[in-house]
PDB file of N, CA and C in Angstrom:
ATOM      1  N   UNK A   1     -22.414   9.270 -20.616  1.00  0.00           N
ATOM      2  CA  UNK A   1     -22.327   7.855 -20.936  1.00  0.00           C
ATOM      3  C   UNK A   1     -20.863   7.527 -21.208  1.00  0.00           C
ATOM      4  N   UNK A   2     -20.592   6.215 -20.474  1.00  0.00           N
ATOM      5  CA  UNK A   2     -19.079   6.324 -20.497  1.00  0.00           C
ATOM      6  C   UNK A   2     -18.603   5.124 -22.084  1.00  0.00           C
ATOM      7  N   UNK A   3     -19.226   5.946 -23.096  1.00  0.00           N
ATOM      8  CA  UNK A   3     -18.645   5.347 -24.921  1.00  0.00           C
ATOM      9  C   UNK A   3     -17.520   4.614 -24.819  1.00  0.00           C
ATOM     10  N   UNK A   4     -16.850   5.088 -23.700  1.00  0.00           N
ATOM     11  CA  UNK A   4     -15.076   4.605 -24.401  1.00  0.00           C
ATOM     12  C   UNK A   4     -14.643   3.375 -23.675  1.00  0.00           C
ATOM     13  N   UNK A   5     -15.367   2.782 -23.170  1.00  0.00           N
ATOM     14  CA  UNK A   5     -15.509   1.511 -21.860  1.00  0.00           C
ATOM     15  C   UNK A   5     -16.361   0.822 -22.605  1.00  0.00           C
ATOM     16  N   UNK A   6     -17.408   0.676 -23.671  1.00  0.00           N
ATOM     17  CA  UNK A   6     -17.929  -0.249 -23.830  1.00  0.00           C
ATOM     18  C   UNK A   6     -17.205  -1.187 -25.646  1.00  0.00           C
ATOM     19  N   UNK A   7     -17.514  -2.298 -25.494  1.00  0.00           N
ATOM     20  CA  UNK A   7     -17.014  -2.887 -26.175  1.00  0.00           C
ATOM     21  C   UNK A   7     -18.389  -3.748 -27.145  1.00  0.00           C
ATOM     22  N   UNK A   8     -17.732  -3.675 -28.307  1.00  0.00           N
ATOM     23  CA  UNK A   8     -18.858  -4.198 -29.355  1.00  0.00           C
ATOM     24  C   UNK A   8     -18.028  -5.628 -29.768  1.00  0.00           C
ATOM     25  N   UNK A   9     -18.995  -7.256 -30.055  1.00  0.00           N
ATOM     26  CA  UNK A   9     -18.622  -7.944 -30.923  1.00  0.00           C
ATOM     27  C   UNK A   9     -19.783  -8.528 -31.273  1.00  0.00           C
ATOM     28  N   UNK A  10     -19.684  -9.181 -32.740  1.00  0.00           N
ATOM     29  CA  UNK A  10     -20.860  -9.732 -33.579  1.00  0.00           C
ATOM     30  C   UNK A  10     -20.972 -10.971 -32.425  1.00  0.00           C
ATOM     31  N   UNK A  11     -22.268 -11.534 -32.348  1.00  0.00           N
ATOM     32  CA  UNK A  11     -22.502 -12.900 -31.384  1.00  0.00           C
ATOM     33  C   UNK A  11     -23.449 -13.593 -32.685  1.00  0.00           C
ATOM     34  N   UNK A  12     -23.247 -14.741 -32.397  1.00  0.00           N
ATOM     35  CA  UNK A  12     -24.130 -15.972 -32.821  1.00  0.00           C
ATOM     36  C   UNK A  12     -25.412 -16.158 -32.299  1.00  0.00           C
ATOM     37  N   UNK A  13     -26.459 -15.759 -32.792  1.00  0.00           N
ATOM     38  CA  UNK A  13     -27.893 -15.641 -32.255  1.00  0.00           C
ATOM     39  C   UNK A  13     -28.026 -17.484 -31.695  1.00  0.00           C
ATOM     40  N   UNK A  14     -27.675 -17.964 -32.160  1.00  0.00           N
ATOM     41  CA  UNK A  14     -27.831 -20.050 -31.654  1.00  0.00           C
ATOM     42  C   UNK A  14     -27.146 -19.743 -30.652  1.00  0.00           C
ATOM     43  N   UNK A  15     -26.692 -19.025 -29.982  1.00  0.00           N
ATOM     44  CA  UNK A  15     -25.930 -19.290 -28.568  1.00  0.00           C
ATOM     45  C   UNK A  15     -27.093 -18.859 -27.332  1.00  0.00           C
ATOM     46  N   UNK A  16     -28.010 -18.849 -27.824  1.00  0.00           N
ATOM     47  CA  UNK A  16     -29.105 -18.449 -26.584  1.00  0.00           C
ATOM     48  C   UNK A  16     -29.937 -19.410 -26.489  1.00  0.00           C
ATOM     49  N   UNK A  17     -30.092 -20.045 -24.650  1.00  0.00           N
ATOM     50  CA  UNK A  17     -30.721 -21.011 -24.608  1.00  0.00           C
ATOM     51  C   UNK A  17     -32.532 -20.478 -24.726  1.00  0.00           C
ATOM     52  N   UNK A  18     -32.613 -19.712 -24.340  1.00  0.00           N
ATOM     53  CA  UNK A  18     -33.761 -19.150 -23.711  1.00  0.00           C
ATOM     54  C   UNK A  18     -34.329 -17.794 -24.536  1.00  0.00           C
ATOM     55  N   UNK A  19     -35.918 -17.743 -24.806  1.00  0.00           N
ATOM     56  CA  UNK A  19     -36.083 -16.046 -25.084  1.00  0.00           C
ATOM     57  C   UNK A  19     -36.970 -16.187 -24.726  1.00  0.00           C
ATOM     58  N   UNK A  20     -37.099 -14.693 -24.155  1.00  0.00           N
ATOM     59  CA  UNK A  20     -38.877 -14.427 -23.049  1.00  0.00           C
ATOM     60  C   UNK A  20     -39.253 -13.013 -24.419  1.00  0.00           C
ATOM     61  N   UNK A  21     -40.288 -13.445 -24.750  1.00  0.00           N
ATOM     62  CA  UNK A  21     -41.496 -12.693 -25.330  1.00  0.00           C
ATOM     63  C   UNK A  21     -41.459 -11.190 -24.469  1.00  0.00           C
ATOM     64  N   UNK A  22     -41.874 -11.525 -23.372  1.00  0.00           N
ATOM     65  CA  UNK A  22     -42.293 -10.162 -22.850  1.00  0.00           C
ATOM     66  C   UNK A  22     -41.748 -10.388 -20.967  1.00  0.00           C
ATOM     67  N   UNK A  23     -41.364  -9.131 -20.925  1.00  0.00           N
ATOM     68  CA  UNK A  23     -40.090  -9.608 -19.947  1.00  0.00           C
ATOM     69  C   UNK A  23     -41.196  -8.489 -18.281  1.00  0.00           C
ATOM     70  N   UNK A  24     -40.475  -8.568 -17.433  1.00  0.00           N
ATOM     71  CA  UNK A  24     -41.294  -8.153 -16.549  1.00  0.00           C
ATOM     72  C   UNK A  24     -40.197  -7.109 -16.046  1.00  0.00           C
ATOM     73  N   UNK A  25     -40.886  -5.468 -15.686  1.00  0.00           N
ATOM     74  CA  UNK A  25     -39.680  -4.305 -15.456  1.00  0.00           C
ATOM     75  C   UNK A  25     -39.868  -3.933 -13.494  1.00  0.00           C
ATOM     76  N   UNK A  26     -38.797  -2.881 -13.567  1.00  0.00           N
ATOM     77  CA  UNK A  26     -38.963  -2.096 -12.204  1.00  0.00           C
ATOM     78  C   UNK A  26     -38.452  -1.167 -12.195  1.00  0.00           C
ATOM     79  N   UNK A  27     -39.142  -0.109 -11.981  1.00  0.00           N
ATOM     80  CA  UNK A  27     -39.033   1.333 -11.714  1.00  0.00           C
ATOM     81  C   UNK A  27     -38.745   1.795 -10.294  1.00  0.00           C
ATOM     82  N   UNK A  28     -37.884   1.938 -10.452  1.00  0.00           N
ATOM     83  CA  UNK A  28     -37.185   2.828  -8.549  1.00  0.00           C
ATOM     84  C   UNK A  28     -37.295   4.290  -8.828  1.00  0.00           C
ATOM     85  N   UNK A  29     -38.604   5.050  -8.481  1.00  0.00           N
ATOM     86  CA  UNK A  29     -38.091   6.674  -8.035  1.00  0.00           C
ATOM     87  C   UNK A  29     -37.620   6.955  -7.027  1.00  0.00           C
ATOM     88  N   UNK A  30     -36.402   7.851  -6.877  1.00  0.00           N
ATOM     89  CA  UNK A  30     -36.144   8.895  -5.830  1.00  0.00           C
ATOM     90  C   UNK A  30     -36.140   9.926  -5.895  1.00  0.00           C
ATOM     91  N   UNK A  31     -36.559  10.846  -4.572  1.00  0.00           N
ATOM     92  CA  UNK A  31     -36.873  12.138  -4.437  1.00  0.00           C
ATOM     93  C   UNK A  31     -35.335  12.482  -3.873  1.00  0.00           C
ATOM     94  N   UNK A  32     -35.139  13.826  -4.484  1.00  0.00           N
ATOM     95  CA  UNK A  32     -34.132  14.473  -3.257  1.00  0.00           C
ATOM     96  C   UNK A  32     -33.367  14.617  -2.178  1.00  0.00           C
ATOM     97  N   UNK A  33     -34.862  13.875  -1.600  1.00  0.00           N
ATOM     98  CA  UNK A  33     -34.581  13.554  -0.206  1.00  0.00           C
ATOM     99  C   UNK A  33     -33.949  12.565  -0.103  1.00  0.00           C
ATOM    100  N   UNK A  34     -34.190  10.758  -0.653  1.00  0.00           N
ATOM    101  CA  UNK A  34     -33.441  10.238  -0.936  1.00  0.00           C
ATOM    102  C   UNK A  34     -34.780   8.869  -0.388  1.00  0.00           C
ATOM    103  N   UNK A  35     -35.431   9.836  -0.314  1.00  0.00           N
ATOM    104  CA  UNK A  35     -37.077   8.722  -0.155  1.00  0.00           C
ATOM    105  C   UNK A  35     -37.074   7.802  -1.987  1.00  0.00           C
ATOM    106  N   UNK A  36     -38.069   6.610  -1.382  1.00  0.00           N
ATOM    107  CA  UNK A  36     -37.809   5.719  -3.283  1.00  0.00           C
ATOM    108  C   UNK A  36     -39.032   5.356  -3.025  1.00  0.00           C
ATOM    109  N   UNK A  37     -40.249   5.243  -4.252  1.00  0.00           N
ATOM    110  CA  UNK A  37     -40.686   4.408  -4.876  1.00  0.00           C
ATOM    111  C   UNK A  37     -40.743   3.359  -5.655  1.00  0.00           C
ATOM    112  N   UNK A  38     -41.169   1.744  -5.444  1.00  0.00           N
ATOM    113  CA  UNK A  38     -40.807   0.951  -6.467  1.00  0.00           C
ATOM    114  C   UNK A  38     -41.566   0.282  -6.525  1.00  0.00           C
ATOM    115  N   UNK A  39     -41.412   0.281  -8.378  1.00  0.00           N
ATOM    116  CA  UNK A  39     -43.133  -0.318  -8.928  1.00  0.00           C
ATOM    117  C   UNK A  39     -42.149  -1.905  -9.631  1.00  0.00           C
ATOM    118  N   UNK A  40     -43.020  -2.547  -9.734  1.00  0.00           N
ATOM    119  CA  UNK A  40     -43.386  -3.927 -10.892  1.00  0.00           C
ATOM    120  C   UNK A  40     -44.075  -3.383 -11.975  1.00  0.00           C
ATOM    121  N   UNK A  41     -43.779  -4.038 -13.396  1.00  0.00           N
ATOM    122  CA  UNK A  41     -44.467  -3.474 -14.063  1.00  0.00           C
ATOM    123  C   UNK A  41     -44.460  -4.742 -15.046  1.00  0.00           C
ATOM    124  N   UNK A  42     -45.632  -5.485 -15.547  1.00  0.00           N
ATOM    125  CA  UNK A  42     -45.793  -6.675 -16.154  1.00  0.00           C
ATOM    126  C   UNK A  42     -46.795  -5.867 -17.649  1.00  0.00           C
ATOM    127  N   UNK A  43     -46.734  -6.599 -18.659  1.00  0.00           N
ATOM    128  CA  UNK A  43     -47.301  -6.624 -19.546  1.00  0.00           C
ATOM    129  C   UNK A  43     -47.218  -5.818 -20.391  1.00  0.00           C
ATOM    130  N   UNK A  44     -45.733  -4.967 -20.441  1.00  0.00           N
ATOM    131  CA  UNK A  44     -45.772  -3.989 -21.492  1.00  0.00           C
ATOM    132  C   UNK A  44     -44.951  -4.603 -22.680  1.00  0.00           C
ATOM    133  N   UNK A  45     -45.729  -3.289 -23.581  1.00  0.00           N
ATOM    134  CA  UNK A  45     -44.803  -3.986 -25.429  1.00  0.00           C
ATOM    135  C   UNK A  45     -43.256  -3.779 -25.403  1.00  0.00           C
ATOM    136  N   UNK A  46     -42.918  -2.971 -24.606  1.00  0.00           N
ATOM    137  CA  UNK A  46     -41.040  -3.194 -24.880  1.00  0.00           C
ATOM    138  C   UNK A  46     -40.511  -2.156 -24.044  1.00  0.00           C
ATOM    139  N   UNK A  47     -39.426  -2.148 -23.862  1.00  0.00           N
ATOM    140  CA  UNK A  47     -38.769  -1.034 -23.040  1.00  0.00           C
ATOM    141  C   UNK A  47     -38.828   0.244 -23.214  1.00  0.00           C
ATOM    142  N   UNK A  48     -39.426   0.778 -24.130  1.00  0.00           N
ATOM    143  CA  UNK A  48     -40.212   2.211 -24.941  1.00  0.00           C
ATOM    144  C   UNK A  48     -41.048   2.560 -23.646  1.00  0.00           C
ATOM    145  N   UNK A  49     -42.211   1.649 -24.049  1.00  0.00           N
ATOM    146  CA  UNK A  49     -43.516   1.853 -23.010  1.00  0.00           C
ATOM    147  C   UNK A  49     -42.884   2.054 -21.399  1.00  0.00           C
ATOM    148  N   UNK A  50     -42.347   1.343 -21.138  1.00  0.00           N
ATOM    149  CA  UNK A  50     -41.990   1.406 -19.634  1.00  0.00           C
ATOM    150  C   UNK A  50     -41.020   2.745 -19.362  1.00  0.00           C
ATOM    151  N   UNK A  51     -40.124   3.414 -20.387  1.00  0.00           N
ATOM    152  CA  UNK A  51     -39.474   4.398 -19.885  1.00  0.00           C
ATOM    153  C   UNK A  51     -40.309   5.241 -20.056  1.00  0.00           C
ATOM    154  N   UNK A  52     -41.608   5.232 -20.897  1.00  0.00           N
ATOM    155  CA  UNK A  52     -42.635   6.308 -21.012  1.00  0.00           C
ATOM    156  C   UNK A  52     -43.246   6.400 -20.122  1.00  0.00           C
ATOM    157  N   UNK A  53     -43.700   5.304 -19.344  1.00  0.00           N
ATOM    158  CA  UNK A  53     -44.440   5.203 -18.002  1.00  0.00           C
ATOM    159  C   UNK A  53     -43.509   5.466 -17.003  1.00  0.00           C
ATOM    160  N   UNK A  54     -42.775   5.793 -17.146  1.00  0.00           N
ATOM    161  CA  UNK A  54     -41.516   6.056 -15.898  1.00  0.00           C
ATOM    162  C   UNK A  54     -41.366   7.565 -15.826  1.00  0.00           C
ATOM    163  N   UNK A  55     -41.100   8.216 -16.859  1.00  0.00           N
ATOM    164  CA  UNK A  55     -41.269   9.490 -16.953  1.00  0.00           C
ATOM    165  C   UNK A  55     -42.493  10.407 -17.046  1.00  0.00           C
ATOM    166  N   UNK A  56     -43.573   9.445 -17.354  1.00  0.00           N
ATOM    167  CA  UNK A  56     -44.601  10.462 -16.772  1.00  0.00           C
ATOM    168  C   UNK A  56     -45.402  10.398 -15.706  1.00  0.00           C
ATOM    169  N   UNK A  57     -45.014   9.152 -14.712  1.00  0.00           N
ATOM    170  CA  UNK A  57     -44.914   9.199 -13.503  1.00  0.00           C
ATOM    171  C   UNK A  57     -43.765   9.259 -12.524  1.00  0.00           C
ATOM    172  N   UNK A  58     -42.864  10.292 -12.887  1.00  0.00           N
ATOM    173  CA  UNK A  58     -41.651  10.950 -12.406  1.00  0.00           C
ATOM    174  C   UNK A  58     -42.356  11.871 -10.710  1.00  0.00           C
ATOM    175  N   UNK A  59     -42.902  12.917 -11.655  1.00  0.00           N
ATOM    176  CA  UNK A  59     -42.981  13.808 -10.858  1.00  0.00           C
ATOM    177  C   UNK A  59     -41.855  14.395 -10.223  1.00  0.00           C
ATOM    178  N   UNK A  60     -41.305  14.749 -11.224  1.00  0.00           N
ATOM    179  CA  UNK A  60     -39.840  15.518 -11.011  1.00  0.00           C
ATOM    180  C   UNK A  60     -39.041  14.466 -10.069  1.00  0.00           C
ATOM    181  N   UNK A  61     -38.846  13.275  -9.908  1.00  0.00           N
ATOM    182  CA  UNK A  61     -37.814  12.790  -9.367  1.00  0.00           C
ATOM    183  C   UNK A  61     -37.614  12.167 -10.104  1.00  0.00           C
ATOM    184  N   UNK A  62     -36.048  11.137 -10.235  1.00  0.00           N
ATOM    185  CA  UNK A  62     -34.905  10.339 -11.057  1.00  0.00           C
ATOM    186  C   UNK A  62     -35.483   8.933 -10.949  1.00  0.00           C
ATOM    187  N   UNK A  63     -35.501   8.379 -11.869  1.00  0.00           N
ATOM    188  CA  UNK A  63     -35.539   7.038 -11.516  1.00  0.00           C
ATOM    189  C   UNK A  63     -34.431   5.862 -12.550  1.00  0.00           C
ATOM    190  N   UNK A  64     -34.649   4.686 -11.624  1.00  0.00           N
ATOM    191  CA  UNK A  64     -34.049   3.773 -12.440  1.00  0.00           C
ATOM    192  C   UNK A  64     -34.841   2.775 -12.920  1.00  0.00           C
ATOM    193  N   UNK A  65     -34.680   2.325 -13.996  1.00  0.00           N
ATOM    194  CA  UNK A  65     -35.422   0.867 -15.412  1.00  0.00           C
ATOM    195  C   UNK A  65     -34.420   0.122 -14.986  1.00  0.00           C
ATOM    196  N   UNK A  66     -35.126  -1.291 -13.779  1.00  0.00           N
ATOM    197  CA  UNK A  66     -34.013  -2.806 -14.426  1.00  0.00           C
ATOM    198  C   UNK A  66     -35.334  -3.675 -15.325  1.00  0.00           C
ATOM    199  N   UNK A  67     -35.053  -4.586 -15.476  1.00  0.00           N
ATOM    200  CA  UNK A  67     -35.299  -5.713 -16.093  1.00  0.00           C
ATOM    201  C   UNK A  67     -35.186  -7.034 -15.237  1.00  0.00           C
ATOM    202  N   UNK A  68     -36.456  -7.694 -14.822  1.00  0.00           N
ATOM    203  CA  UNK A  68     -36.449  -8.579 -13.520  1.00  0.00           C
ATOM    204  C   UNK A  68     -36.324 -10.080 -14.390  1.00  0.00           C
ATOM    205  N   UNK A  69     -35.114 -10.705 -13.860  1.00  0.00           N
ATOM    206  CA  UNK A  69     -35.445 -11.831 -14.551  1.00  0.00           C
ATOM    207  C   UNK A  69     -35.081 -13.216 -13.487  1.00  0.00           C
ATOM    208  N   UNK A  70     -35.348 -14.408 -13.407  1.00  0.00           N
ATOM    209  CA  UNK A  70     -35.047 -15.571 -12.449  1.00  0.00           C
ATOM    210  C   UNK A  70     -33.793 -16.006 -12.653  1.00  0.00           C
ATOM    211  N   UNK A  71     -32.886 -16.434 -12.612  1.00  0.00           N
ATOM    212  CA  UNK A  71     -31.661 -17.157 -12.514  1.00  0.00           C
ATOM    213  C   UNK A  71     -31.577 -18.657 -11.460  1.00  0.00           C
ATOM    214  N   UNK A  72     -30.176 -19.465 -11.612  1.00  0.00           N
ATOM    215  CA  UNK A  72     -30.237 -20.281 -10.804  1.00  0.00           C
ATOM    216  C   UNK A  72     -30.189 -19.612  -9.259  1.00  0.00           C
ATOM    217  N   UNK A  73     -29.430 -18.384  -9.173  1.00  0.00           N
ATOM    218  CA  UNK A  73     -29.717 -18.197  -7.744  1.00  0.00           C
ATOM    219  C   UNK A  73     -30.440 -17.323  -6.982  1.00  0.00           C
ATOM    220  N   UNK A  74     -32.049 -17.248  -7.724  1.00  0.00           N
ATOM    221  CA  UNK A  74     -33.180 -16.118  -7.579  1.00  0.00           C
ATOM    222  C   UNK A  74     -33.639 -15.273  -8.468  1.00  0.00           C
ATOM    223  N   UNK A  75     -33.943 -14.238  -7.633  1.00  0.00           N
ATOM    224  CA  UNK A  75     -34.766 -13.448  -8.845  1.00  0.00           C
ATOM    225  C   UNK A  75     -33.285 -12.413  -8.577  1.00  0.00           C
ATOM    226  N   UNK A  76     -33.297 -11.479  -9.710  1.00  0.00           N
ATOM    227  CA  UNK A  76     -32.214 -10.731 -10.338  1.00  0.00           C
ATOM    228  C   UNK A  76     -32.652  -9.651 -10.862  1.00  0.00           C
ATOM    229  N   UNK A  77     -32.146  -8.672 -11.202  1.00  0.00           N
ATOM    230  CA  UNK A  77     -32.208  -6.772 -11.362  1.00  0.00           C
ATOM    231  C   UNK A  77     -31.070  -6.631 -12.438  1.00  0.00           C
ATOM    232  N   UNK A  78     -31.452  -6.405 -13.573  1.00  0.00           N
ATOM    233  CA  UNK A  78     -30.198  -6.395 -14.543  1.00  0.00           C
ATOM    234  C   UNK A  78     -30.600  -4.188 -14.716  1.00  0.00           C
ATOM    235  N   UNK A  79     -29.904  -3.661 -14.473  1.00  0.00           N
ATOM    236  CA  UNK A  79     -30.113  -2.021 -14.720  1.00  0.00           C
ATOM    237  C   UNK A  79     -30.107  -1.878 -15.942  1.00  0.00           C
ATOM    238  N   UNK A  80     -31.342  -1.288 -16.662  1.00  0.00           N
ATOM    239  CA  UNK A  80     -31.117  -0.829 -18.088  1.00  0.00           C
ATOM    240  C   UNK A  80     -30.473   0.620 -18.145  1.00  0.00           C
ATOM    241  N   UNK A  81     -31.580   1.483 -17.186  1.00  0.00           N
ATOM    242  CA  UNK A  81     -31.255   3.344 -17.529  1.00  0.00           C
ATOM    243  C   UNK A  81     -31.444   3.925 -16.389  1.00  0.00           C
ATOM    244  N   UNK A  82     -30.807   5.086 -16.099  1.00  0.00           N
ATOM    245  CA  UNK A  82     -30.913   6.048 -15.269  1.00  0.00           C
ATOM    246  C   UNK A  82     -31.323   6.923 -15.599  1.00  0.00           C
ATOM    247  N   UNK A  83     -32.450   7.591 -15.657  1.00  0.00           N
ATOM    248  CA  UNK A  83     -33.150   8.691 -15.907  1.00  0.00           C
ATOM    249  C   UNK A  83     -32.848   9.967 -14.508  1.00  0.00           C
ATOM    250  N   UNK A  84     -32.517  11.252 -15.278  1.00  0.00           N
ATOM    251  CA  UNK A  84     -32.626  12.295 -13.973  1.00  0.00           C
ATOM    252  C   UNK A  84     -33.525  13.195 -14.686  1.00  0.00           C
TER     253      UNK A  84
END
């Protein structure tokens, strides 16, 4: 994890127009080979559950957690984690 690149400052919680309750994920596995699986995943309690469901449907390959959200110009992939 690259610690020395990221930057911390206090924010003003009133600066957010918007909050989603429960957000909608996506899981990308790849194999080795460089073959991918990719799931949707709606209705879970928080980003816990979904890396739990990610890893125990691994099956020994890597995957990646974004976070799907709409914007003005579509739908969008924000990357949370890389799991190997």
């Amino acid at each position: 994890m690259a610690i020395s690149k990221m930057q911390a400052e206090q924010v003003d919680p009133r600066d957010v127009q918007t909050e989603v309750e429960t957000s909608i994920y996506r899981v990308y596995f790849a194999d080795e080979a460089g073959a991918t699986d990719e799931w949707r995943l709606t209705g879970a309690t928080d980003v816990r559950a979904v890396l739990e469901w990610g890893s125990a449907n691994a099956g020994g390959r890597s995957f990646q957690l974004f976070v799907e959200t709409d914007g003005p110009s579509g739908r969008r992939l924000d990357l949370l984690a890389t799991v190997h």
